[in-house]
N, C-alpha and C. Protein backbone atom coordinates (compact mmCIF):
# COMPACT_ATOMS: atom_id res chain seq x y z
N UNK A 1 0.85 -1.19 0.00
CA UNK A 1 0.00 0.00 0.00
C UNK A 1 0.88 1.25 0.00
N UNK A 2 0.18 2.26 -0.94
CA UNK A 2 1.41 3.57 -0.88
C UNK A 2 1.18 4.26 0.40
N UNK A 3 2.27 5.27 0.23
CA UNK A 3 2.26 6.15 1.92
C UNK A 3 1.52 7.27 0.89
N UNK A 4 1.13 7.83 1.37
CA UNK A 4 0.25 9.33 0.70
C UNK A 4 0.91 10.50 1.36
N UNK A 5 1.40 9.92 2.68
CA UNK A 5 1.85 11.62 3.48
C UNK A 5 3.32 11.44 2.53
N UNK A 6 4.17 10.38 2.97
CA UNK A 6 5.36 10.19 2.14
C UNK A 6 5.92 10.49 1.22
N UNK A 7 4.59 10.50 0.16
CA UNK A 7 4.18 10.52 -1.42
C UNK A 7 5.55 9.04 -2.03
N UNK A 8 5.21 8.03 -1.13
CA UNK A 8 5.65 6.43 -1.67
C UNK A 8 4.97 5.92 -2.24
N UNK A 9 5.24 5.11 -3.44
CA UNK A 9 4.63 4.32 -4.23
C UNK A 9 3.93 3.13 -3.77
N UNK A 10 4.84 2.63 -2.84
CA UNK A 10 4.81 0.98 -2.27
C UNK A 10 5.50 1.36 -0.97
N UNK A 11 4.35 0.45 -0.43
CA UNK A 11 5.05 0.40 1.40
C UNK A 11 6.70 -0.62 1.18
N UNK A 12 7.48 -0.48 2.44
CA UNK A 12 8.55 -1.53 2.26
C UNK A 12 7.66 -2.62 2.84
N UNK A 13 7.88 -3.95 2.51
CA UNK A 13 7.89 -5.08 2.69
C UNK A 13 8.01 -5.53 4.70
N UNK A 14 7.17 -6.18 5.11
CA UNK A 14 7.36 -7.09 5.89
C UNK A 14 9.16 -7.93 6.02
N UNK A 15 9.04 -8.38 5.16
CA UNK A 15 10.55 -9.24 4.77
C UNK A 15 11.58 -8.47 5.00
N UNK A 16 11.52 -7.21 4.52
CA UNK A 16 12.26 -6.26 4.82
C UNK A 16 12.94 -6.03 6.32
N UNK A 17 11.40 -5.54 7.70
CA UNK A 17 11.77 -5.42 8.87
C UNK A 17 12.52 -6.97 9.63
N UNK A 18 11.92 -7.61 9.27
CA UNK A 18 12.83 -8.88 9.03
C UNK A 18 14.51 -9.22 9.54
N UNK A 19 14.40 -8.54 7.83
CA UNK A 19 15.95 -8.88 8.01
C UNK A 19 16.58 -7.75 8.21
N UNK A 20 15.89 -6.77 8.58
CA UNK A 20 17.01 -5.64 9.35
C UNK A 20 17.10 -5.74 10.69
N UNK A 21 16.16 -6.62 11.62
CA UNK A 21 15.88 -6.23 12.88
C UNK A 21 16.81 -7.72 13.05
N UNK A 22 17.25 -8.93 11.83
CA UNK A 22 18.00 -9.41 12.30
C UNK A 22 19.44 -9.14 12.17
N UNK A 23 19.75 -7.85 11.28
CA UNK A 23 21.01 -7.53 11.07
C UNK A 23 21.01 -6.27 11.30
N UNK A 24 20.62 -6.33 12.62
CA UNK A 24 21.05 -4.88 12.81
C UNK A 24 22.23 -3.63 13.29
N UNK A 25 23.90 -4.89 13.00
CA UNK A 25 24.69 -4.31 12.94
C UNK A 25 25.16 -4.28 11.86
N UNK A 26 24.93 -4.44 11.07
CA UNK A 26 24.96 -4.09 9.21
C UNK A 26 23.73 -2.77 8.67
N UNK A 27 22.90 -2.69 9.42
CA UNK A 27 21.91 -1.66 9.45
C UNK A 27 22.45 -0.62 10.31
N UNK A 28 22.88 -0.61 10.68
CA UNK A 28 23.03 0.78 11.62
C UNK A 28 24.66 1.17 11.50
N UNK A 29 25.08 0.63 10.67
CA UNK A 29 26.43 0.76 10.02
C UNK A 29 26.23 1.19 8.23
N UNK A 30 25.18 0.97 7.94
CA UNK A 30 24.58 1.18 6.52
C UNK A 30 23.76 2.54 7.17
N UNK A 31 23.22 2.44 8.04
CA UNK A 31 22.48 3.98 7.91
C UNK A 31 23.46 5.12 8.16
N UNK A 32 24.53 4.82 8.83
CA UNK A 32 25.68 6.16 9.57
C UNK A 32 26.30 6.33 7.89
N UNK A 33 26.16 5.42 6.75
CA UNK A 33 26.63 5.87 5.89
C UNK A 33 25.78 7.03 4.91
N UNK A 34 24.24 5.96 5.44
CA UNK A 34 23.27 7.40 4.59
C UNK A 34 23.15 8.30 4.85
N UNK A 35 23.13 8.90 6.24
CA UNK A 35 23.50 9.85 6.61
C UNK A 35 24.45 10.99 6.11
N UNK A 36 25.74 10.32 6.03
CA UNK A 36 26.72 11.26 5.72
C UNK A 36 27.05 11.36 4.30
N UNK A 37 26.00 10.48 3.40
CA UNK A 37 25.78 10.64 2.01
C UNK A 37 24.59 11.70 1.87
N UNK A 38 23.81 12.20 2.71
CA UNK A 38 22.48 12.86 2.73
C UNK A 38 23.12 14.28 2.73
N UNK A 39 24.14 14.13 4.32
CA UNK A 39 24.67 15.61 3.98
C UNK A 39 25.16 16.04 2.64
N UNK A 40 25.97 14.99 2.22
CA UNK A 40 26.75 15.06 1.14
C UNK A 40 26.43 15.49 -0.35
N UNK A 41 25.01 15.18 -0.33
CA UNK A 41 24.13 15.31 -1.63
C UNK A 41 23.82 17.07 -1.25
N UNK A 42 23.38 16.89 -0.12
CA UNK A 42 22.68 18.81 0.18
C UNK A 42 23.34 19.20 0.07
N UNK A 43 24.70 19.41 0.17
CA UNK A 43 26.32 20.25 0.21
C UNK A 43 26.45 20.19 -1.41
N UNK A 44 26.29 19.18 -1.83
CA UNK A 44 26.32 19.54 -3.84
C UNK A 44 25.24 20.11 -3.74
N UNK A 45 24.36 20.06 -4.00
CA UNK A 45 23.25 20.78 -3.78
C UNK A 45 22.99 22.56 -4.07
N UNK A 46 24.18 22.60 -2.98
CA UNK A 46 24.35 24.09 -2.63
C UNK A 46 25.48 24.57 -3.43
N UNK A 47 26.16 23.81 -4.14
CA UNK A 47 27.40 24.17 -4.77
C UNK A 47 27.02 24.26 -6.02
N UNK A 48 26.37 23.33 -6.93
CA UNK A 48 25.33 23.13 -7.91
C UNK A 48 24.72 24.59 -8.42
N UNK A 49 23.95 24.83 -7.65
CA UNK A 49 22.87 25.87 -7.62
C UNK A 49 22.98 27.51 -6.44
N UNK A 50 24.24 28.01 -6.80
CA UNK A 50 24.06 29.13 -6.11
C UNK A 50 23.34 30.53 -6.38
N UNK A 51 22.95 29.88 -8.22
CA UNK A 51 21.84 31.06 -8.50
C UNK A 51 20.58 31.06 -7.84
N UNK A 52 20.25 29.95 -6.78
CA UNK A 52 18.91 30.18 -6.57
C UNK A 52 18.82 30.33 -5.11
N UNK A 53 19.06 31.12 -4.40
CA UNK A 53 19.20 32.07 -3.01
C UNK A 53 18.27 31.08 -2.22
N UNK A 54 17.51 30.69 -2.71
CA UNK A 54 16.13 30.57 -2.09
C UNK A 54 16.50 29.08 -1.36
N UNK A 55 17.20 28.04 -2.00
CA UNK A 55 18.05 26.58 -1.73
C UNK A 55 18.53 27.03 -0.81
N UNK A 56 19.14 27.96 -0.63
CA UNK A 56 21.14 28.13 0.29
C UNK A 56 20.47 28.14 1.67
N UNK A 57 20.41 28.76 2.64
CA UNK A 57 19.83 28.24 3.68
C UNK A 57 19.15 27.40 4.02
N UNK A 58 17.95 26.63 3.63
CA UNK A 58 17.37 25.66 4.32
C UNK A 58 17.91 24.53 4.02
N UNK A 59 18.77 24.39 2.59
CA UNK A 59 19.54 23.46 2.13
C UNK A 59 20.65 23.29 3.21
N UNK A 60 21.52 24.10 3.64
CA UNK A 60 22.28 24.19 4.53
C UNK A 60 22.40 24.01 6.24
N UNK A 61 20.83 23.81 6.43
CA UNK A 61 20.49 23.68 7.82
C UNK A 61 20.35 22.36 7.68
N UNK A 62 19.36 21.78 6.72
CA UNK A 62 19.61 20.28 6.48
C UNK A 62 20.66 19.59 6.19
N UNK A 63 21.80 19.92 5.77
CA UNK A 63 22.59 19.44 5.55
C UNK A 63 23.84 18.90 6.75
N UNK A 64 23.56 19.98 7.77
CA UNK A 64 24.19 20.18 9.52
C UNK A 64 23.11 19.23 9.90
N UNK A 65 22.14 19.15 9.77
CA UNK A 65 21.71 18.04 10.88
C UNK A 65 21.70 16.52 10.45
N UNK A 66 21.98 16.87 9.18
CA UNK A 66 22.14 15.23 8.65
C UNK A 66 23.87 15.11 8.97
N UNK A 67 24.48 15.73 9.34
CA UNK A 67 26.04 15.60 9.90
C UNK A 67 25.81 15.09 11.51
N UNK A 68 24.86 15.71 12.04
CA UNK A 68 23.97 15.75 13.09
C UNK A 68 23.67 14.42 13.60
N UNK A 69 23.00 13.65 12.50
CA UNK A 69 22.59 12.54 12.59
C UNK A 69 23.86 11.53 12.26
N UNK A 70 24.77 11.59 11.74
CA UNK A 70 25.50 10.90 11.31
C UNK A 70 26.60 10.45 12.66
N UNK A 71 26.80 11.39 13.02
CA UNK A 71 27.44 11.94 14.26
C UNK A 71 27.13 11.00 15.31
N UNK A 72 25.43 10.96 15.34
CA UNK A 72 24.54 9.65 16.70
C UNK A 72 24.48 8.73 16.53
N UNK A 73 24.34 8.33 14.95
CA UNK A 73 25.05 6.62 14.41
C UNK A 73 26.14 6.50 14.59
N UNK A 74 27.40 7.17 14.45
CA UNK A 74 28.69 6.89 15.33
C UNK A 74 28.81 6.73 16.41
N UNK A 75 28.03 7.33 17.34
CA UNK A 75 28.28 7.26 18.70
C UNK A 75 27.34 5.81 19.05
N UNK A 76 26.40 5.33 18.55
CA UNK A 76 25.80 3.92 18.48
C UNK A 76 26.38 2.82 18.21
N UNK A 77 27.62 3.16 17.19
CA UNK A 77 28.61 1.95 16.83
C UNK A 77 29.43 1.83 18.13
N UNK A 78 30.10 3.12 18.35
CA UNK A 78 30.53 3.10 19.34
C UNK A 78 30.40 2.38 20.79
N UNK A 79 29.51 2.51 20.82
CA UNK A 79 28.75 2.03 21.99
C UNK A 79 28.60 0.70 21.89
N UNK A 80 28.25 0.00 20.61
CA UNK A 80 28.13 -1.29 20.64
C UNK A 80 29.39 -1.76 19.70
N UNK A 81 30.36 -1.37 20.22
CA UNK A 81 31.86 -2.02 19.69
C UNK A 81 31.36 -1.90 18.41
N UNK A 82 31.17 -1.48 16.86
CA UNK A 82 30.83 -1.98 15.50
C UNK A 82 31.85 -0.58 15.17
N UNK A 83 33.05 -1.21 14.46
CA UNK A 83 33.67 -0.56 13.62
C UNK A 83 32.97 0.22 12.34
N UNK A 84 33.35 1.44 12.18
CA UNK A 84 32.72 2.06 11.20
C UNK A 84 33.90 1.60 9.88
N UNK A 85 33.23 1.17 8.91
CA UNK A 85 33.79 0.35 8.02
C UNK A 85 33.07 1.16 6.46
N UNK A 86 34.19 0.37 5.62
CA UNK A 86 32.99 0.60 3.92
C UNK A 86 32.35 -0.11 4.21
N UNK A 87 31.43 -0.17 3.32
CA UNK A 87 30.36 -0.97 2.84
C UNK A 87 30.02 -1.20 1.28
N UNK A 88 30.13 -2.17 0.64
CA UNK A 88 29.67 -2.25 -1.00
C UNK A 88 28.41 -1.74 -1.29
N UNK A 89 28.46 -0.52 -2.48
CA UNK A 89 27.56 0.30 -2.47
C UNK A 89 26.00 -0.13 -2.61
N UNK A 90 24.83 0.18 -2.04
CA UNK A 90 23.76 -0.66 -2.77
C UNK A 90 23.33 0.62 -3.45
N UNK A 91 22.64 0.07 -4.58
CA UNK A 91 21.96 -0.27 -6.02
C UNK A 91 21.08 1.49 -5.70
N UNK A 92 20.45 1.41 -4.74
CA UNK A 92 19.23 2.08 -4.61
C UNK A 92 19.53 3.31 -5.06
N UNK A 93 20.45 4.70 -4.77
CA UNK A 93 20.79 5.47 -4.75
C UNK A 93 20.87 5.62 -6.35
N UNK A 94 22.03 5.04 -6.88
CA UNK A 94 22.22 5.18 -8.33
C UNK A 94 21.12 4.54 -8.77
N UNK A 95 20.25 4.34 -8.73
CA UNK A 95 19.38 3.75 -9.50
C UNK A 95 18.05 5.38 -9.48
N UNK A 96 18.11 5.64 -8.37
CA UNK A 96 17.36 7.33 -8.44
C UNK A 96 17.95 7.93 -9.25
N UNK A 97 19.61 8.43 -9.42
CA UNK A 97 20.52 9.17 -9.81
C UNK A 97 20.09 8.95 -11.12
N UNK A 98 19.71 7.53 -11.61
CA UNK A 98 19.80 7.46 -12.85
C UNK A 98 18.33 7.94 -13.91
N UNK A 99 17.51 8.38 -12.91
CA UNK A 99 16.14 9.10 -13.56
C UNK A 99 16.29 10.31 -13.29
N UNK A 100 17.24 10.42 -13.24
CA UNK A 100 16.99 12.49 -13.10
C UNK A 100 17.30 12.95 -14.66
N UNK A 101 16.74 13.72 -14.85
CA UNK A 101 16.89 14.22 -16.32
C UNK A 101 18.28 15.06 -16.28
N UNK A 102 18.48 15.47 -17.68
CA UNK A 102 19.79 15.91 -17.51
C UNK A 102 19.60 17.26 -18.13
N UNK A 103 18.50 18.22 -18.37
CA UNK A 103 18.69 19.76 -18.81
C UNK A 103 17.87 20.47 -17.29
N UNK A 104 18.51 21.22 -17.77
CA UNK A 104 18.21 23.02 -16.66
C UNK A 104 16.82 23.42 -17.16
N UNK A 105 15.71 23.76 -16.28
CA UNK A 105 15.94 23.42 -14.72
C UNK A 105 15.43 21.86 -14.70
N UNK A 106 14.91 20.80 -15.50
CA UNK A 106 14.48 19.73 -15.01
C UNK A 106 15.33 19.30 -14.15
N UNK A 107 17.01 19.05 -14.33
CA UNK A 107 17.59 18.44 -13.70
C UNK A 107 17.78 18.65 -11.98
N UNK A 108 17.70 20.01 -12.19
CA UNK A 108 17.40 20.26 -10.64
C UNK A 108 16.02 19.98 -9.77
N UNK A 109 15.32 20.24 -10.54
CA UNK A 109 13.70 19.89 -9.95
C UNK A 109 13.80 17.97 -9.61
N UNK A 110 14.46 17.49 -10.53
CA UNK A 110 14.53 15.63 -10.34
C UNK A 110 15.63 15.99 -8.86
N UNK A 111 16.79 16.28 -8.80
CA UNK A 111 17.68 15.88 -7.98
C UNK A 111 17.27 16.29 -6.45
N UNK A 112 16.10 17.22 -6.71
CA UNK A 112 15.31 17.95 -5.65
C UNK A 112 14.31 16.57 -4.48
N UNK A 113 13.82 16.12 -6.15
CA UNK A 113 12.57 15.18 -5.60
C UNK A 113 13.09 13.56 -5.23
N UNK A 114 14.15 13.53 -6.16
CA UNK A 114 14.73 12.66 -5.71
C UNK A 114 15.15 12.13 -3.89
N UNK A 115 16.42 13.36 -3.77
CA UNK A 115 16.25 13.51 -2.67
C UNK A 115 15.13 13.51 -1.50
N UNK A 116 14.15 14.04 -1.78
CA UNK A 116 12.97 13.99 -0.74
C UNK A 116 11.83 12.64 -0.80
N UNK A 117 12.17 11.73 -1.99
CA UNK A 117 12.12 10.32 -2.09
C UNK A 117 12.98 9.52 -1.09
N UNK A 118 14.01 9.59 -0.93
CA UNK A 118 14.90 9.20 -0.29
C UNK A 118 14.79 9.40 1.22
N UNK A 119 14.53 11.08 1.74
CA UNK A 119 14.25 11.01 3.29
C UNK A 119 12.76 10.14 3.16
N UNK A 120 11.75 9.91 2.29
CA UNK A 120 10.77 9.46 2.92
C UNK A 120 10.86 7.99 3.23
N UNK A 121 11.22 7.43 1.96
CA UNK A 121 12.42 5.82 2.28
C UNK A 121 12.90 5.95 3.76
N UNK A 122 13.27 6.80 4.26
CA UNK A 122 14.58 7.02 5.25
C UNK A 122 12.92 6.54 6.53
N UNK A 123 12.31 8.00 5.99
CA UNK A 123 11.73 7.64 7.72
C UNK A 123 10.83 6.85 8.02
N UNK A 124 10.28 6.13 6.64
CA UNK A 124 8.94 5.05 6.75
C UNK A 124 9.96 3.92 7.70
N UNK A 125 11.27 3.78 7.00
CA UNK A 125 11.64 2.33 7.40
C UNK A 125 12.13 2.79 8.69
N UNK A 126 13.04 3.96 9.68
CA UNK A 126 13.16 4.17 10.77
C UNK A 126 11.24 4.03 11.25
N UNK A 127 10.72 4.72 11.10
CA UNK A 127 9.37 3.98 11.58
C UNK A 127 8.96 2.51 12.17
N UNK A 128 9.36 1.48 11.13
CA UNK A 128 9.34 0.21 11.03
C UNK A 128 9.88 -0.11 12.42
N UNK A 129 11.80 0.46 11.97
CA UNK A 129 12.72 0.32 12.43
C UNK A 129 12.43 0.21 13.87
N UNK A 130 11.84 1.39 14.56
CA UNK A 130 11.58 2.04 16.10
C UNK A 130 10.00 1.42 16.53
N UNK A 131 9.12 0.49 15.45
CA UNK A 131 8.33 -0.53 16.16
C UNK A 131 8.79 -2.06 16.77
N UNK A 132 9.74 -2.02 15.51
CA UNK A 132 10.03 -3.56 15.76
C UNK A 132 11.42 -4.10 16.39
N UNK A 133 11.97 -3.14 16.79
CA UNK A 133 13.18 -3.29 17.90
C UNK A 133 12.98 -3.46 19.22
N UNK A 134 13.14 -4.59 19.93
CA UNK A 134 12.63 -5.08 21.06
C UNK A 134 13.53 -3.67 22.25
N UNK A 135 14.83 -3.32 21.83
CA UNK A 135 15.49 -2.63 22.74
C UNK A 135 15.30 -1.40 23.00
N UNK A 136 14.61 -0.99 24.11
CA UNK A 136 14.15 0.79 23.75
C UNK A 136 14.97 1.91 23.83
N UNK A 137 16.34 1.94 23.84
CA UNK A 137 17.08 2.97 23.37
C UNK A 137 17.16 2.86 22.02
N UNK A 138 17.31 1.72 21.48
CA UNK A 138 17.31 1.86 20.13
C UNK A 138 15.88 2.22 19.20
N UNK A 139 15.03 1.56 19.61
CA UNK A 139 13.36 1.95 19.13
C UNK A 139 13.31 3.37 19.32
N UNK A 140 13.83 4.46 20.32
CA UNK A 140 13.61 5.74 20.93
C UNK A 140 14.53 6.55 20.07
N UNK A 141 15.27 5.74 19.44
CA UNK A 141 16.58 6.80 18.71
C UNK A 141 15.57 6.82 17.30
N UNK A 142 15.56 5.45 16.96
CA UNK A 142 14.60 5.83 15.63
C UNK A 142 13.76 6.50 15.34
N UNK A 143 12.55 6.78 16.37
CA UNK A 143 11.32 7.42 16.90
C UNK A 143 11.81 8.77 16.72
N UNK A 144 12.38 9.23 17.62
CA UNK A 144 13.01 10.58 17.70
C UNK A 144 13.74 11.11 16.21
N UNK A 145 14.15 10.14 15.56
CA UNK A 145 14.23 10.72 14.13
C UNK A 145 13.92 11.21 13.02
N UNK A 146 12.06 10.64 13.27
CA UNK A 146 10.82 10.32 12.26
C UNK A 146 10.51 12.09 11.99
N UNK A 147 10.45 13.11 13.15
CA UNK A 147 10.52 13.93 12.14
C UNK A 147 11.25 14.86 11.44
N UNK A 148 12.16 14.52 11.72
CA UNK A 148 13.47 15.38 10.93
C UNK A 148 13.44 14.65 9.88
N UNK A 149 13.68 13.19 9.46
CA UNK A 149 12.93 12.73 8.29
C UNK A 149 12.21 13.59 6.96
N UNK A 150 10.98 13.81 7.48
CA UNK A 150 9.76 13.38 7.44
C UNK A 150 10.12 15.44 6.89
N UNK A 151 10.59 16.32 7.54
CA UNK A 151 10.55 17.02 7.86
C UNK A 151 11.03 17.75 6.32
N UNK A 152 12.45 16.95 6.03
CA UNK A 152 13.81 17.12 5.17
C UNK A 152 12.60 16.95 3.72
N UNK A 153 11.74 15.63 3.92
CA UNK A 153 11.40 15.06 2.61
C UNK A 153 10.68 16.46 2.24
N UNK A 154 9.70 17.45 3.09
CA UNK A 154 8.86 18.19 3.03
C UNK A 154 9.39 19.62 2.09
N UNK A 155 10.73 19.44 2.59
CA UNK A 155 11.71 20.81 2.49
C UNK A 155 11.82 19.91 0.71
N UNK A 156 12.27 19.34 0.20
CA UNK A 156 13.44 19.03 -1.17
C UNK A 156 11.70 18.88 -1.85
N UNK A 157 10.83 18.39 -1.56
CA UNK A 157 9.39 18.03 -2.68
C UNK A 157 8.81 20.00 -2.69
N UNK A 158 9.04 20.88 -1.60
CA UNK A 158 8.60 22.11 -1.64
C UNK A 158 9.61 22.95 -2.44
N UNK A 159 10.81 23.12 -2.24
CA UNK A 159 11.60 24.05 -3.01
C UNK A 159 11.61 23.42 -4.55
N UNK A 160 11.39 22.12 -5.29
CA UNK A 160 10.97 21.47 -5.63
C UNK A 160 10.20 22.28 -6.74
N UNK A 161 8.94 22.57 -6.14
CA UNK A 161 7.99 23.36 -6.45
C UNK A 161 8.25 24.47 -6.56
N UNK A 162 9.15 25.48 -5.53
CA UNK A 162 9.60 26.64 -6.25
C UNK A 162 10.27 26.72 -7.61
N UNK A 163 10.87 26.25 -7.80
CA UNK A 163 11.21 25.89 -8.98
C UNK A 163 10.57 25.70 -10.23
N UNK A 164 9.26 23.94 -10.27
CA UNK A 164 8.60 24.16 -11.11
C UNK A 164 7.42 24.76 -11.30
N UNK A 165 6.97 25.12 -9.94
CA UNK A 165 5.88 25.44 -9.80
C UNK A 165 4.85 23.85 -9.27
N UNK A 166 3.69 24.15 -8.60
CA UNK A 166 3.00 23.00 -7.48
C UNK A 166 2.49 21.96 -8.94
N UNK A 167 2.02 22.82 -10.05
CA UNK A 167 1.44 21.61 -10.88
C UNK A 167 2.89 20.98 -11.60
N UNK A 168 4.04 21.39 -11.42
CA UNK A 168 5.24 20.78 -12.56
C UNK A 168 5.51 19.59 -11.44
N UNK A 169 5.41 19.69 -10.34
CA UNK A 169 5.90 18.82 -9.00
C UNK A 169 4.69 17.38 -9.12
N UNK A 170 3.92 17.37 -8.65
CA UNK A 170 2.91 16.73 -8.28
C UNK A 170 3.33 15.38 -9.53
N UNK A 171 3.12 15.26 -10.60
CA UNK A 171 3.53 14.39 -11.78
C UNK A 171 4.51 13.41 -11.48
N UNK A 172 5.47 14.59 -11.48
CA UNK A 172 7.13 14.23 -11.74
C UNK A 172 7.24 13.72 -10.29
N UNK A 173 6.82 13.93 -9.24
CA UNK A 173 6.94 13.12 -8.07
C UNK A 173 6.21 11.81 -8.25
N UNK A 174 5.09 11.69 -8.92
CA UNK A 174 4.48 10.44 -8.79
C UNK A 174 4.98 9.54 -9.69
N UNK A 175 5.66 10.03 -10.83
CA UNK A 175 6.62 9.19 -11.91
C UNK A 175 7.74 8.46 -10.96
N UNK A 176 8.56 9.16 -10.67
CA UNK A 176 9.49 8.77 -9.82
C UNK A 176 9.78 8.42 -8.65
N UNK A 177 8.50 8.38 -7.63
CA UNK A 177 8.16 7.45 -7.13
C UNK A 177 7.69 6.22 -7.06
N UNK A 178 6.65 6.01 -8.25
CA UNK A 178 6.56 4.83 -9.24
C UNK A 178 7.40 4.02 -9.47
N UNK A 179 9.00 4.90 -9.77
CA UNK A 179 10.22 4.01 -10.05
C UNK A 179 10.91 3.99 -8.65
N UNK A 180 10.68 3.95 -7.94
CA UNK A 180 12.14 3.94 -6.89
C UNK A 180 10.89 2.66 -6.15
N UNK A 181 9.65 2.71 -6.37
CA UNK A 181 9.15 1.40 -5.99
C UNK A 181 9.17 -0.17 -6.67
N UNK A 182 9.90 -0.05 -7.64
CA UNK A 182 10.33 -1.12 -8.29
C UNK A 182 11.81 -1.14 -7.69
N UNK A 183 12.50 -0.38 -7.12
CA UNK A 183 14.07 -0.70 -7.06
C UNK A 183 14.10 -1.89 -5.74
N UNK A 184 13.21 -2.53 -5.33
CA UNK A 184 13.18 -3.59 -4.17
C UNK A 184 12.99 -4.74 -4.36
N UNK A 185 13.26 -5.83 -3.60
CA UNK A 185 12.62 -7.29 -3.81
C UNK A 185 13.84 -8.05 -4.35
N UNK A 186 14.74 -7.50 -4.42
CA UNK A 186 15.94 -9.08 -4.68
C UNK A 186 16.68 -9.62 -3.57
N UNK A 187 15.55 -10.91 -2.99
CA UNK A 187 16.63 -11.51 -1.55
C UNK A 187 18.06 -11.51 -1.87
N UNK A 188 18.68 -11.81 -2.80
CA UNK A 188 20.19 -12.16 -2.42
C UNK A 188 20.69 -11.19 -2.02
N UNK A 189 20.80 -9.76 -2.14
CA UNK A 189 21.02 -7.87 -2.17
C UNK A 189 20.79 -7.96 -0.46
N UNK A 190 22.26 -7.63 -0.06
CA UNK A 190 22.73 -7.68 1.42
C UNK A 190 21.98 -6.98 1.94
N UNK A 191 21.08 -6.56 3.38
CA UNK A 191 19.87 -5.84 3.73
C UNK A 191 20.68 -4.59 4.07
N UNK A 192 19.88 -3.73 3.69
CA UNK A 192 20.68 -2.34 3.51
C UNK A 192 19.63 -1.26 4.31
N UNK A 193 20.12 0.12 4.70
CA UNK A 193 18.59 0.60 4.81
C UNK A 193 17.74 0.83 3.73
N UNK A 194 18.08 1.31 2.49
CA UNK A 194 17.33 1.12 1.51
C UNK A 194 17.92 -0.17 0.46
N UNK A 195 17.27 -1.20 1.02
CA UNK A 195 16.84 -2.08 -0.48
C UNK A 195 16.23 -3.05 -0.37
């Protein structure tokens, strides 16, 4: 079933909470990376696009708290001895990257919505995440995350719209949400936060 507040195509899977809640030191070593890939995208973001004033601050506040967040998944590894390590990249990310159009301004309006696809991915499954964790510091960390989430997706689908305007958005979000709901469902694909 889709999320409507989310604007998700497809709920994640059952199977999914699954096998994150049984690997959840591969999950919480995969999320300290999305994190500091989240900042990482808003920081291009802002480098990208300095003609448009209107990005540079709220882009930039999001971008500190997703350092923010990255920061409390370290201190979680920490805590539970888990070396912060690579990880082999999953699929999900470049597979968004790869529907963004490539002329001015579409390309920015996709890399916009993209992104705010991605926090909603982020906070449906911390959602999941913070029901089905028997341990309540960890259920309480997730919880406490849902709306900064939730918050971020609101910010990248709205400026979004500054850009194309509310009727150029609405479409092009439901296209490409459409597709990032097909990017799921291959058991062998190591459990990641998104895949």
């Amino acid at each position: 079933m889709p999320s409507p507040v989310l604007k998700l195509a497809r709920a994640t899977e059952p199977a999914w909470v699954e096998a994150a809640t049984a690997n959840l030191e591969l999950v919480l070593l995969d999320h300290a990376h999305c994190e500091k890939k989240a900042a990482g995208a808003a920081l291009r973001l802002l480098f990208q696009y300095p003609q448009h004033g209107f990005l540079q601050r709220p882009i930039a506040e999001l971008a500190r708290e997703e350092l923010l967040h990255f920061e409390r998944v370290l201190g979680l590894l920490e805590a539970r001895k888990i070396d912060y390590r690579s990880l082999s990249p999953a699929l999900y990310g470049a597979r968004l990257q790869a529907e963004v159009r490539r002329e001015e301004p579409r390309r920015a309006i996709d890399q916009l919505l993209v992104a705010g696809l991605i926090e909603a991915r982020s906070c449906e499954r911390m959602k999941l995440l913070a029901e089905a964790i028997a341990e309540p510091a960890l259920s309480e960390f997730y919880s406490g995350l849902l709306a900064a989430e939730a918050r971020h997706h609101r910010l990248y689908v709205e400026l979004a719209g500054q850009l194309a305007g509310p009727d150029g958005v609405a479409p092009r979000l439901e296209e490409l949400a459409a597709r990032e709901a097909t990017f799921f469902g291959d058991p062998a694909a190591p459990v990641r936060f998104h895949s």
